[in-house]
N, C-alpha and C. Protein backbone atom coordinates (compact mmCIF):
# COMPACT_ATOMS: atom_id res chain seq x y z
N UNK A 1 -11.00 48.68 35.79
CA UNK A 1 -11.14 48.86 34.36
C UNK A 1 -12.62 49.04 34.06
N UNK A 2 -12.77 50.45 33.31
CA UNK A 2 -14.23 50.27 32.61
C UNK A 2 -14.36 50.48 31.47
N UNK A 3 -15.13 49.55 30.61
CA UNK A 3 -15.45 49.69 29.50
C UNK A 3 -17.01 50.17 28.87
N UNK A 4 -17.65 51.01 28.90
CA UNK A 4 -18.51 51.45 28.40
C UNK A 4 -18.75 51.67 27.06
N UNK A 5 -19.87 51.02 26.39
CA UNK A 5 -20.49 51.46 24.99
C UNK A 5 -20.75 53.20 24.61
N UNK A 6 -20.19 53.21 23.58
CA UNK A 6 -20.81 54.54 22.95
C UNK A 6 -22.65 54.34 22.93
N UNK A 7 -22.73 55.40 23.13
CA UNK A 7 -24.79 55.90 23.40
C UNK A 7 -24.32 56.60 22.12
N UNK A 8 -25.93 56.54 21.19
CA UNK A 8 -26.32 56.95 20.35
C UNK A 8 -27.82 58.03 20.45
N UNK A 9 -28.21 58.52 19.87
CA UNK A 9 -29.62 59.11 20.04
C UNK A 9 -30.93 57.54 19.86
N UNK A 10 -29.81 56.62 19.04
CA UNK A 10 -30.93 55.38 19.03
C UNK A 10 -30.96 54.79 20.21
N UNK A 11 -29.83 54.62 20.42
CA UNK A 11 -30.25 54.04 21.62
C UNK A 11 -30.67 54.55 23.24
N UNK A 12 -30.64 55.86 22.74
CA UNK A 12 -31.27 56.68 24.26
C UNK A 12 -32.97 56.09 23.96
N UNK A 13 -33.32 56.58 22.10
CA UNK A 13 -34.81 56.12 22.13
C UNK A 13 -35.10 54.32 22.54
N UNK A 14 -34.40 53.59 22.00
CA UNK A 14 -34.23 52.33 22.53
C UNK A 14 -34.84 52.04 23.82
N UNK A 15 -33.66 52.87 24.69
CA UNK A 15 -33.64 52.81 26.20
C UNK A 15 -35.23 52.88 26.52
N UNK A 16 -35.93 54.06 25.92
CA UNK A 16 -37.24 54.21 26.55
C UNK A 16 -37.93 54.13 26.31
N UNK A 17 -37.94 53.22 25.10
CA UNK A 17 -39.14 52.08 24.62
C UNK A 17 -39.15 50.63 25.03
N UNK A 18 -37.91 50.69 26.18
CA UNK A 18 -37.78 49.48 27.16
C UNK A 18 -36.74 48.25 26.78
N UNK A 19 -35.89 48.71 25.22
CA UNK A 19 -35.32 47.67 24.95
C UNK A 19 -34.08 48.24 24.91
N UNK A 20 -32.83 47.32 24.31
CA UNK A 20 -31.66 47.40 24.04
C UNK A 20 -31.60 47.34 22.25
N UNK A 21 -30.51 48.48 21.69
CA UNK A 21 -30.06 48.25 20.52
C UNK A 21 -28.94 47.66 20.37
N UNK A 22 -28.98 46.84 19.73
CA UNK A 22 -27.50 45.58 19.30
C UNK A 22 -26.93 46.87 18.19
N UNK A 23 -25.36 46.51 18.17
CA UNK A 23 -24.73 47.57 17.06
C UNK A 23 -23.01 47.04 17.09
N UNK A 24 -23.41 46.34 16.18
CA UNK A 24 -22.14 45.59 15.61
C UNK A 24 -20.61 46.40 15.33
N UNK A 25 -20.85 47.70 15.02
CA UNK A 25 -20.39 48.18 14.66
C UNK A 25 -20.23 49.21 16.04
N UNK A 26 -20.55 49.82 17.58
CA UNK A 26 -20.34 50.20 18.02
C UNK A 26 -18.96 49.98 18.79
N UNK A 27 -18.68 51.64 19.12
CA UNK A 27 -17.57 51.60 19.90
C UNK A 27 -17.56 51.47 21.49
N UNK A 28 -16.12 51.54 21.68
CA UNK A 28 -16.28 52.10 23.30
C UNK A 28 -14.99 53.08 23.88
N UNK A 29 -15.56 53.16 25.44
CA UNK A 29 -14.75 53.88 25.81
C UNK A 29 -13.87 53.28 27.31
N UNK A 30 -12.85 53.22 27.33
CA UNK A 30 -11.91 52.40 28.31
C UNK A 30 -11.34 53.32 29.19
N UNK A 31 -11.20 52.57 30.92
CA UNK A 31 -10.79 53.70 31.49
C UNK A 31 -10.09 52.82 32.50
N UNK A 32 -9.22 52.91 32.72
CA UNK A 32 -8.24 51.71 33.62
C UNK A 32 -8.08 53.66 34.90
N UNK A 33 -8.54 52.73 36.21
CA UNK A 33 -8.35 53.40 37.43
C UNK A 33 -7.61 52.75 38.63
N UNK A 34 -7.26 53.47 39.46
CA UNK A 34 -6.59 53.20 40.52
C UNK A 34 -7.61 53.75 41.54
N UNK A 35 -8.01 53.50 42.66
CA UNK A 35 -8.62 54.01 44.14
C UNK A 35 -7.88 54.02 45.24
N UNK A 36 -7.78 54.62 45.82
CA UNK A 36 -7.36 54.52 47.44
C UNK A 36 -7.91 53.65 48.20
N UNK A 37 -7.37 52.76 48.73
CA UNK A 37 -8.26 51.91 49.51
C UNK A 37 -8.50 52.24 50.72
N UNK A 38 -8.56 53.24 50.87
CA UNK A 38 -9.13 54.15 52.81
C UNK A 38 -10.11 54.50 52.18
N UNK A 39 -10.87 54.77 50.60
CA UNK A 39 -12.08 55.15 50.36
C UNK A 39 -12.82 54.63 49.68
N UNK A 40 -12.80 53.19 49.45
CA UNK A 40 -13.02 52.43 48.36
C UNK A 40 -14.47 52.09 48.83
N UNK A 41 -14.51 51.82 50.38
CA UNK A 41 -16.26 51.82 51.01
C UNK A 41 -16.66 52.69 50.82
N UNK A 42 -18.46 52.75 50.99
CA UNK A 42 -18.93 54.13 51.09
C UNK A 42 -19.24 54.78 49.33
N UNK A 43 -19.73 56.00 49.92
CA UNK A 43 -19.71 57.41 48.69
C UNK A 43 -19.00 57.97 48.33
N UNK A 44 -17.55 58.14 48.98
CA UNK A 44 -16.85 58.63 48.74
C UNK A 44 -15.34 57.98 47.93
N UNK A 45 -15.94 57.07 47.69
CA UNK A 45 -14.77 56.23 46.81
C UNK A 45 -13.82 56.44 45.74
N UNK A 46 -14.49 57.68 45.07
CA UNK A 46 -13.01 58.67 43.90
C UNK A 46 -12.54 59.59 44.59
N UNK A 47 -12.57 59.73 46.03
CA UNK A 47 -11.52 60.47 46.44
C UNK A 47 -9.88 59.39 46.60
N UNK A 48 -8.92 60.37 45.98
CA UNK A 48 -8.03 59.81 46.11
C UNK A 48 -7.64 58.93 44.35
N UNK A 49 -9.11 58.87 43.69
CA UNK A 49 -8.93 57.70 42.09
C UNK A 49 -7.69 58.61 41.18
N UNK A 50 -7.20 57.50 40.75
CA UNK A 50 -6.07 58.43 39.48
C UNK A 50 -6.25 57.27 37.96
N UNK A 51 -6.66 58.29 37.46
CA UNK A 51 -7.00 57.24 36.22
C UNK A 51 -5.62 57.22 35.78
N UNK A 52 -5.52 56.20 35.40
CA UNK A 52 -4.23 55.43 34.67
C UNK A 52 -4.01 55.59 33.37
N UNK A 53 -4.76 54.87 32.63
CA UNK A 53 -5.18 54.89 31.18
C UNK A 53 -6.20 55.10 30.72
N UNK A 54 -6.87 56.26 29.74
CA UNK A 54 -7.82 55.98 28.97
C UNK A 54 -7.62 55.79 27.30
N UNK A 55 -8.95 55.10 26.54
CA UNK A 55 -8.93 54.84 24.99
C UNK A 55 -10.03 54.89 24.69
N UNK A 56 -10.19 55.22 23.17
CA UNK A 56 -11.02 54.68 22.57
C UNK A 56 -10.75 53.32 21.43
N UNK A 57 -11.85 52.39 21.49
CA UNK A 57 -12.13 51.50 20.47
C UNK A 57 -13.00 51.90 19.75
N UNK A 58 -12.49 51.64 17.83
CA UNK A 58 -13.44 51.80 17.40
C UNK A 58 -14.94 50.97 17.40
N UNK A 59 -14.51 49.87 17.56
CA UNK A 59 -15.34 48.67 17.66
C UNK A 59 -15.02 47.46 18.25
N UNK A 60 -15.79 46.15 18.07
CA UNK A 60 -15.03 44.96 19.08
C UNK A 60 -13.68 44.55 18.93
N UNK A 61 -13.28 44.75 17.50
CA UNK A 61 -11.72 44.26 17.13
C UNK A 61 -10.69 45.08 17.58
N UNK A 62 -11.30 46.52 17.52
CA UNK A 62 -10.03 47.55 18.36
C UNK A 62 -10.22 47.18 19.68
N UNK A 63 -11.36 46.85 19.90
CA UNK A 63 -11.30 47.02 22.23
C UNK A 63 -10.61 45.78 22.17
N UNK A 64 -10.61 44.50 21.57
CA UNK A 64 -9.41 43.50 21.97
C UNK A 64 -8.18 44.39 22.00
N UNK A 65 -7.82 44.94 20.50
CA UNK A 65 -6.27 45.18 20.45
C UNK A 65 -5.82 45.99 21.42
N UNK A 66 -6.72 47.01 22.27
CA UNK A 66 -6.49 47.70 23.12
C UNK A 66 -6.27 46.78 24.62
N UNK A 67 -7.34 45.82 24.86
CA UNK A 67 -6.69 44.90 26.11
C UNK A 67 -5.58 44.29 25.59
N UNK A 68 -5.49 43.99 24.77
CA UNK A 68 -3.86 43.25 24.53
C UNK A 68 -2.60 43.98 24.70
N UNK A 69 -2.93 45.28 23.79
CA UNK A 69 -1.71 46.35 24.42
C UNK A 69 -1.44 46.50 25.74
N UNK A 70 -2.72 46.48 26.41
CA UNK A 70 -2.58 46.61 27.98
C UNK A 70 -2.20 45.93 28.86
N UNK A 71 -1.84 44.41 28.28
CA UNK A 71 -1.61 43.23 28.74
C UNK A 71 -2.89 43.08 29.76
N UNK A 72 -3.91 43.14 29.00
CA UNK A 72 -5.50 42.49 29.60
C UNK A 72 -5.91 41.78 29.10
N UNK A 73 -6.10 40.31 29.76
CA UNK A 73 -6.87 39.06 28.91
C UNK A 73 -8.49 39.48 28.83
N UNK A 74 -8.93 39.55 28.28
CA UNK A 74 -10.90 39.46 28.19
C UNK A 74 -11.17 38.60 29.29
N UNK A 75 -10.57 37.50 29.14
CA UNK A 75 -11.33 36.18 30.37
C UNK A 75 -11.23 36.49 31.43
N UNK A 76 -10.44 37.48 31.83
CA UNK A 76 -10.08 38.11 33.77
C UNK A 76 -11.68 38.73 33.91
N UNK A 77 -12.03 39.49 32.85
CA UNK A 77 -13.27 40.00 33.46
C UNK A 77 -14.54 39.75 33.96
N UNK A 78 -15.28 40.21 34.84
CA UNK A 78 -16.54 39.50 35.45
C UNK A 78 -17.33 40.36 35.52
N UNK A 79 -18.46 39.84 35.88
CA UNK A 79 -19.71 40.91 36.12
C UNK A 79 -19.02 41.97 37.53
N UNK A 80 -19.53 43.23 37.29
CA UNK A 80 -19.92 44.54 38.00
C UNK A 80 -20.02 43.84 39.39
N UNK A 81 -20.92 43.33 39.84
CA UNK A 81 -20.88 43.02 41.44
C UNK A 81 -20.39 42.07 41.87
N UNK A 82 -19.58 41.02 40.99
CA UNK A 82 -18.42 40.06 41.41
C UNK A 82 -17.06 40.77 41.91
N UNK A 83 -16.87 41.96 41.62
CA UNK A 83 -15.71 43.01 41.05
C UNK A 83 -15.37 43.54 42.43
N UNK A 84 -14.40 44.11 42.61
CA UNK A 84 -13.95 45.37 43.68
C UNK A 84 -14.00 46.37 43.44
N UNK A 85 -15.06 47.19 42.29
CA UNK A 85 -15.15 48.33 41.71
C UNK A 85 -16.00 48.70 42.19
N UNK A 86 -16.04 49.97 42.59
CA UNK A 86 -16.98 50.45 43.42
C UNK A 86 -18.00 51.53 42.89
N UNK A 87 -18.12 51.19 41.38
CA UNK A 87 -18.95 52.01 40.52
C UNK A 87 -19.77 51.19 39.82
């Protein structure tokens, strides 16, 4: 599962004035995948990926209602390199 923030033009300038913009009001974008596990090591790890589901949230209250539809608790998730995701 990935969830990524919508980028803005503020926050590209943000980015390279070295900080982060907070945005209460931002969305995101959700992408529930599957991998092959003969390619999950390595560079070559979306050979074989089939995305499952994608969404958009408009903001934090839609990306809950969207893990809930999905039957996804929030609390399952962990940091990026605790994970078996290989992105």
């Amino acid at each position: 599962m990935d969830i990524r923030p919508e980028q803005s033009d503020l926050d590209v300038q943000a980015r390279d004035e070295g900080w982060a913009r907070s945005d209460a009001y931002r969305g995101f974008r959700l992408e529930y995948w599957e991998y092959d596990g003969e390619h999950i090591e390595g560079f070559d790890y979306d050979i074989g990926a089939a995305l499952i589901r994608s969404a958009d949230a408009l903001d934090e209250s839609d990306l809950t209602t969207v893990l809930n539809a999905w039957g996804v608790r929030p609390g399952l998730f962990v940091y990026p390199l605790d994970s078996d995701d290989p992105r």
